[in-house]
C-alpha atoms as a PDB file:
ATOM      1  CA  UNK A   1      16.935 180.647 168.717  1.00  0.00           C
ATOM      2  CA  UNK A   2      17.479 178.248 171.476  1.00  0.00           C
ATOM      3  CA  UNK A   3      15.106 175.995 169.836  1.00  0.00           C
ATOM      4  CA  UNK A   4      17.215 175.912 166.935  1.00  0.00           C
ATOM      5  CA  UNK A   5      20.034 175.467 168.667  1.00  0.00           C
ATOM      6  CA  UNK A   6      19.035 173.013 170.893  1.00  0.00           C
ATOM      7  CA  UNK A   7      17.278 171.383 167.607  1.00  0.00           C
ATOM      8  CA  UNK A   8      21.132 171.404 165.768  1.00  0.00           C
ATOM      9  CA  UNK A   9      22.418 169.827 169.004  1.00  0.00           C
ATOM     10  CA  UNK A  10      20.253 167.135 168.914  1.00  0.00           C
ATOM     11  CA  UNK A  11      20.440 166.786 164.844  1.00  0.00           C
ATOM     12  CA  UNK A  12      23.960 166.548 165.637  1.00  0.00           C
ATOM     13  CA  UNK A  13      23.543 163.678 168.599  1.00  0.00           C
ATOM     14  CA  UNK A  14      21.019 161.573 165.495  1.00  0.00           C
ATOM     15  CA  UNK A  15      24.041 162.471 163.217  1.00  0.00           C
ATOM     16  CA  UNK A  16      26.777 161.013 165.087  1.00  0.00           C
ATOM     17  CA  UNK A  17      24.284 157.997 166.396  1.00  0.00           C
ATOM     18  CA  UNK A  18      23.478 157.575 162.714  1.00  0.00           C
ATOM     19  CA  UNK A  19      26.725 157.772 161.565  1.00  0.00           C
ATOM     20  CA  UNK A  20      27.843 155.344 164.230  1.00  0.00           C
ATOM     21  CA  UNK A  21      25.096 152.763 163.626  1.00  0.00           C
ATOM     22  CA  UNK A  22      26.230 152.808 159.844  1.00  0.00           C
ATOM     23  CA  UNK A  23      29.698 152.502 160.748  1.00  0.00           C
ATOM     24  CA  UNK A  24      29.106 149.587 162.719  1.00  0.00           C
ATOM     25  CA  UNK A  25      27.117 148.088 159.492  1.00  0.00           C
ATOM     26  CA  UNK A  26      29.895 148.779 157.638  1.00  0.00           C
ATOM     27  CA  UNK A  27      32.475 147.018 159.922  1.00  0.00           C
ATOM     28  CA  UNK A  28      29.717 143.907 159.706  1.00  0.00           C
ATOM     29  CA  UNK A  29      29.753 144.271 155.996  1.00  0.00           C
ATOM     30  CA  UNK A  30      33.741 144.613 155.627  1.00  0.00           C
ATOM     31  CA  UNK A  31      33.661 141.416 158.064  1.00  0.00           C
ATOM     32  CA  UNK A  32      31.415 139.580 156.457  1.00  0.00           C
ATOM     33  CA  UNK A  33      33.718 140.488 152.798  1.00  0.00           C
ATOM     34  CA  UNK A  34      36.891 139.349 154.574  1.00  0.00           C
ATOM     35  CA  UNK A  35      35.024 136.007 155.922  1.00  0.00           C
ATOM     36  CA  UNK A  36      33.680 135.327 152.798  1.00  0.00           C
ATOM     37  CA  UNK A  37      37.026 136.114 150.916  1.00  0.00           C
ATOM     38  CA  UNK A  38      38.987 133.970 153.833  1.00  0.00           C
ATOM     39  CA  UNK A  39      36.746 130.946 152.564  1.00  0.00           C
ATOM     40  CA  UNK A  40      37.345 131.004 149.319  1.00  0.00           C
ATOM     41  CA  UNK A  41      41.164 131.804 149.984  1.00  0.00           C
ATOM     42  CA  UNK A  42      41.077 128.483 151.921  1.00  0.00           C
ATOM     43  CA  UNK A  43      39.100 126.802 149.116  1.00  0.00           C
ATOM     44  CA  UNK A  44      41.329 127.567 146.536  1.00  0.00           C
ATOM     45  CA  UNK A  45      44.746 126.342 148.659  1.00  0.00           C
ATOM     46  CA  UNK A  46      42.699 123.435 149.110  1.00  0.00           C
ATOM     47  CA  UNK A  47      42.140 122.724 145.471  1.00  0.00           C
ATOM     48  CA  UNK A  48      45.277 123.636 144.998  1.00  0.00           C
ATOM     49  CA  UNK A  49      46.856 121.025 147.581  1.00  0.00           C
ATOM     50  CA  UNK A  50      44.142 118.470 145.955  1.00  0.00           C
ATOM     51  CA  UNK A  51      46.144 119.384 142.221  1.00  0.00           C
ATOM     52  CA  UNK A  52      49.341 119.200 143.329  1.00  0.00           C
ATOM     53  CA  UNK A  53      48.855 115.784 145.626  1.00  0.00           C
ATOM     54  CA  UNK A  54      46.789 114.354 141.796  1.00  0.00           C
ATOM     55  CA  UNK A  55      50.308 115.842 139.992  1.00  0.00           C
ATOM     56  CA  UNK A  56      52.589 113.672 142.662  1.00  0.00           C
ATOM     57  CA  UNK A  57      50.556 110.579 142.367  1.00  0.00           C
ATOM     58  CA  UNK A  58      51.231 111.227 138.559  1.00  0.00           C
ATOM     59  CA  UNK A  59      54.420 111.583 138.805  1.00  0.00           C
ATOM     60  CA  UNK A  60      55.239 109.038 141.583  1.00  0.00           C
ATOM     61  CA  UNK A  61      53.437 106.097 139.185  1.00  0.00           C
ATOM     62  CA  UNK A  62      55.216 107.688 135.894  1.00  0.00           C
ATOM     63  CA  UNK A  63      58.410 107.484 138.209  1.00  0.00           C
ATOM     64  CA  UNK A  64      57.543 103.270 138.892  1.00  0.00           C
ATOM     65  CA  UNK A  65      56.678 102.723 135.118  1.00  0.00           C
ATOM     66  CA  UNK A  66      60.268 104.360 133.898  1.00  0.00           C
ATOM     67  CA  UNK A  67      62.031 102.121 136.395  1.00  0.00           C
ATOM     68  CA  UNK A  68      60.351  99.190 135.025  1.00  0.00           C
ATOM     69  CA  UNK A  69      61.399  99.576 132.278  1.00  0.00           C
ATOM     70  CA  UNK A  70      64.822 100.905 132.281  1.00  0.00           C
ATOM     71  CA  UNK A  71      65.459  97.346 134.028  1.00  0.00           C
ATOM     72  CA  UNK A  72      63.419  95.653 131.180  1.00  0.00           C
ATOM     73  CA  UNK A  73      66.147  97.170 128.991  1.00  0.00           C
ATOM     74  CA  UNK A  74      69.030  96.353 131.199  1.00  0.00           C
ATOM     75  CA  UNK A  75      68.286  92.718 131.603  1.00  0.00           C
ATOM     76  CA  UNK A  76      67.743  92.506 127.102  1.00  0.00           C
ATOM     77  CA  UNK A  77      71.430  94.522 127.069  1.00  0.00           C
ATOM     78  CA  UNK A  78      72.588  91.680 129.702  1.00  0.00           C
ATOM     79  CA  UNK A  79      71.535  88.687 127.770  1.00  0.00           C
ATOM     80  CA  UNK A  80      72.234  90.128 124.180  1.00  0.00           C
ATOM     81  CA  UNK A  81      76.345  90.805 125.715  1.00  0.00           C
ATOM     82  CA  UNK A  82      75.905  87.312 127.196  1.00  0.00           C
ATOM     83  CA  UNK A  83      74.781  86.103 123.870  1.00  0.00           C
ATOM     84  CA  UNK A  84      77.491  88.781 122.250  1.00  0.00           C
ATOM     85  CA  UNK A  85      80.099  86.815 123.922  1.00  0.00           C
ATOM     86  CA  UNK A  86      79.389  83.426 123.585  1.00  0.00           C
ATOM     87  CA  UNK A  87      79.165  84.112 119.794  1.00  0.00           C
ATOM     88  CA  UNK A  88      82.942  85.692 120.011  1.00  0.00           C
ATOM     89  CA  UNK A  89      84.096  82.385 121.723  1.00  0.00           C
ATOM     90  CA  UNK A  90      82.476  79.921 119.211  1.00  0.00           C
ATOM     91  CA  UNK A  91      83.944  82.885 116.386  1.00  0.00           C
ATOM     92  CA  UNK A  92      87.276  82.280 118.435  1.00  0.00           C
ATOM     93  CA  UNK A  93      87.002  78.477 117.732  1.00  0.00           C
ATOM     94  CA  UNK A  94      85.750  78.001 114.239  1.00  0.00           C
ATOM     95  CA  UNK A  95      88.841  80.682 113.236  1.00  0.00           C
ATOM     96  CA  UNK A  96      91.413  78.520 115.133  1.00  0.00           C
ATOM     97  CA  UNK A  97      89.861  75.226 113.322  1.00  0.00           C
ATOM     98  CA  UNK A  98      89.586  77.282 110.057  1.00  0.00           C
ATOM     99  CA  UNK A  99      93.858  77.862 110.604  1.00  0.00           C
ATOM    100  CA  UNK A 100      94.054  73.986 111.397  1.00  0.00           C
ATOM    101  CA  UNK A 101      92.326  72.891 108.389  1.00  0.00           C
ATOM    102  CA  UNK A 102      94.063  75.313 105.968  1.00  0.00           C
ATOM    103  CA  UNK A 103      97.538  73.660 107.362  1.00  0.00           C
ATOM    104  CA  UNK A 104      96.032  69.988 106.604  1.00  0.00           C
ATOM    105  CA  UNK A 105      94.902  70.923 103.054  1.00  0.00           C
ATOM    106  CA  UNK A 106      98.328  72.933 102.462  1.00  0.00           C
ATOM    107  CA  UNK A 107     100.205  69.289 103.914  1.00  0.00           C
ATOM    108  CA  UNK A 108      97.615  67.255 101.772  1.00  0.00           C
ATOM    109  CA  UNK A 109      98.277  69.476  98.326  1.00  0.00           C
ATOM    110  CA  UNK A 110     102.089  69.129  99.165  1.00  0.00           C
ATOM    111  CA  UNK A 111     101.608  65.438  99.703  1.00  0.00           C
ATOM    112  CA  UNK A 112      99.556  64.829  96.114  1.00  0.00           C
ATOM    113  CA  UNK A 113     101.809  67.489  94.483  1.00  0.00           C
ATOM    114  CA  UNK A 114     104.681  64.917  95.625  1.00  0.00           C
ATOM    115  CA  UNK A 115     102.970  61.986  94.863  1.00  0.00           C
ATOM    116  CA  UNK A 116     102.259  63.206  91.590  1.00  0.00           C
ATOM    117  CA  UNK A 117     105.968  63.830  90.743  1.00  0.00           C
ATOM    118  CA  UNK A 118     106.729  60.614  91.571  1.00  0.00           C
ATOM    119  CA  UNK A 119     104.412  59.353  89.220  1.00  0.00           C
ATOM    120  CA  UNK A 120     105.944  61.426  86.412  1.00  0.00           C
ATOM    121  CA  UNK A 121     109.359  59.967  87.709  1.00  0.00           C
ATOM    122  CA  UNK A 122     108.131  56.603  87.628  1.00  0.00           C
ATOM    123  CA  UNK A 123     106.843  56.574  83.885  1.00  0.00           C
ATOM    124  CA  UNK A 124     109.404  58.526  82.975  1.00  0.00           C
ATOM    125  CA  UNK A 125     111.917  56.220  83.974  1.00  0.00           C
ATOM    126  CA  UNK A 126     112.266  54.141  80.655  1.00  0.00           C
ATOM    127  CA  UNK A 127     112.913  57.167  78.776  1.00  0.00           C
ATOM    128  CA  UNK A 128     115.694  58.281  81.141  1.00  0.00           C
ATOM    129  CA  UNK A 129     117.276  55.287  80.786  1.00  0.00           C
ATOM    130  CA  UNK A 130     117.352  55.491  77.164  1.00  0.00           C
ATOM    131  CA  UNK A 131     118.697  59.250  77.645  1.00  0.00           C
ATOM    132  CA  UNK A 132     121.852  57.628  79.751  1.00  0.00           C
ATOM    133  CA  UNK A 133     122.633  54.917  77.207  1.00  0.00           C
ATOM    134  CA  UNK A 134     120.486  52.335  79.054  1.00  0.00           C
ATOM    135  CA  UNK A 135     123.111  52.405  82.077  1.00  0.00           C
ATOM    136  CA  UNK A 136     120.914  51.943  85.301  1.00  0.00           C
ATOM    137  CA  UNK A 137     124.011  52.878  87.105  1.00  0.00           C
ATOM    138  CA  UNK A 138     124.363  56.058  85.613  1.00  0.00           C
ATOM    139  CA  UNK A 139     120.648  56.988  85.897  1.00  0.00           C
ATOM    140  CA  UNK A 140     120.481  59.426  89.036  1.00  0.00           C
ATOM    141  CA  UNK A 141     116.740  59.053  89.237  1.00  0.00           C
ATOM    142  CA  UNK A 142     116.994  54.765  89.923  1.00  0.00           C
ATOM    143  CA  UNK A 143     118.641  55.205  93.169  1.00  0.00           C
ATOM    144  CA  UNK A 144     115.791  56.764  94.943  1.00  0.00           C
ATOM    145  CA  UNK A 145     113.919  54.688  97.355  1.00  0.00           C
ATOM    146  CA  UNK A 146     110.479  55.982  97.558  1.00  0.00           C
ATOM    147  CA  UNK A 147     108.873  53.883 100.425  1.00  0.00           C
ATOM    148  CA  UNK A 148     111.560  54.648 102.799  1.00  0.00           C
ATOM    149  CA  UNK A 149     110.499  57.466 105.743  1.00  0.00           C
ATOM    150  CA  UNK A 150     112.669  61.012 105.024  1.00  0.00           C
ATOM    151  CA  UNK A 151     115.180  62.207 107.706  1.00  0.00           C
ATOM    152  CA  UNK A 152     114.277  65.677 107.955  1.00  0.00           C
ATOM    153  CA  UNK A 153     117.236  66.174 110.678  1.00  0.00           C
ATOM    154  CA  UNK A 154     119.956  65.133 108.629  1.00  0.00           C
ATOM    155  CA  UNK A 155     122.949  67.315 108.699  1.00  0.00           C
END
């Protein structure tokens, strides 16, 4: 029996030596997992950092191209006011002539429509002074003076 016991003993000692030698194998294994899983953490944060650098670059020349041309746009709204306002002036002018001219034609059409009266006065005349018994004197239209300036202050 002391063979078997000393034969358990030492079963016991391969056991534990066994077990030891595969727990150090395990340890290598379950270090050699994490080193392997630590390299392709940092790979992926690397890709990562690689995408979102490409994604700022993006953005950063998107960024340059929008300012472009929001000042593109400014400087057409700048000269189209510019051009906006110097139509309004010349508008400005061509109204105020357009009020000028109406005032000369209104004078003018007075002037012919005054003229014209005259005229009818004028060959008229003979049969007025039949109508007043041939009496220049008594004819109101023969003491008009035509070609004499009109006093427009007279009181």
């Amino acid at each position: 029996m002391a063979t078997s016991s000393g034969n358990s003993s030492t079963s016991s000692a391969l056991q534990i030596m066994n077990s030891g030698s595969d727990q150090e194998g395990l340890h290598q294994v379950m270090d050699q997992r994490k080193r392997k899983r630590m390299m392709s953490n940092r790979e992926s944060a690397r890709r990562s950092r690689m995408r979102k650098q490409e994604h700022l670059t993006d953005l950063t020349a998107q960024v340059g191209l929008l300012r472009k041309e929001n000042n593109q746009v400014l400087q057409s709204i700048n000269v189209t006011n510019q051009l906006y306002l110097n139509i309004e002036a010349e508008n400005c002018v061509l109204r105020a002539q357009v009020g000028e001219l109406t005032n000369r034609l209104q004078s003018l059409n007075d002037i012919v429509d005054c003229i014209d009266s005259t005229k009818w006065i004028l060959e008229n005349e003979e049969d007025m002074s039949a109508q007043f018994g041939g009496d220049e004197f008594l004819n109101p239209w023969n003491n008009l003076c035509f070609n004499q300036p009109v006093d427009m202050f007279m009181c």
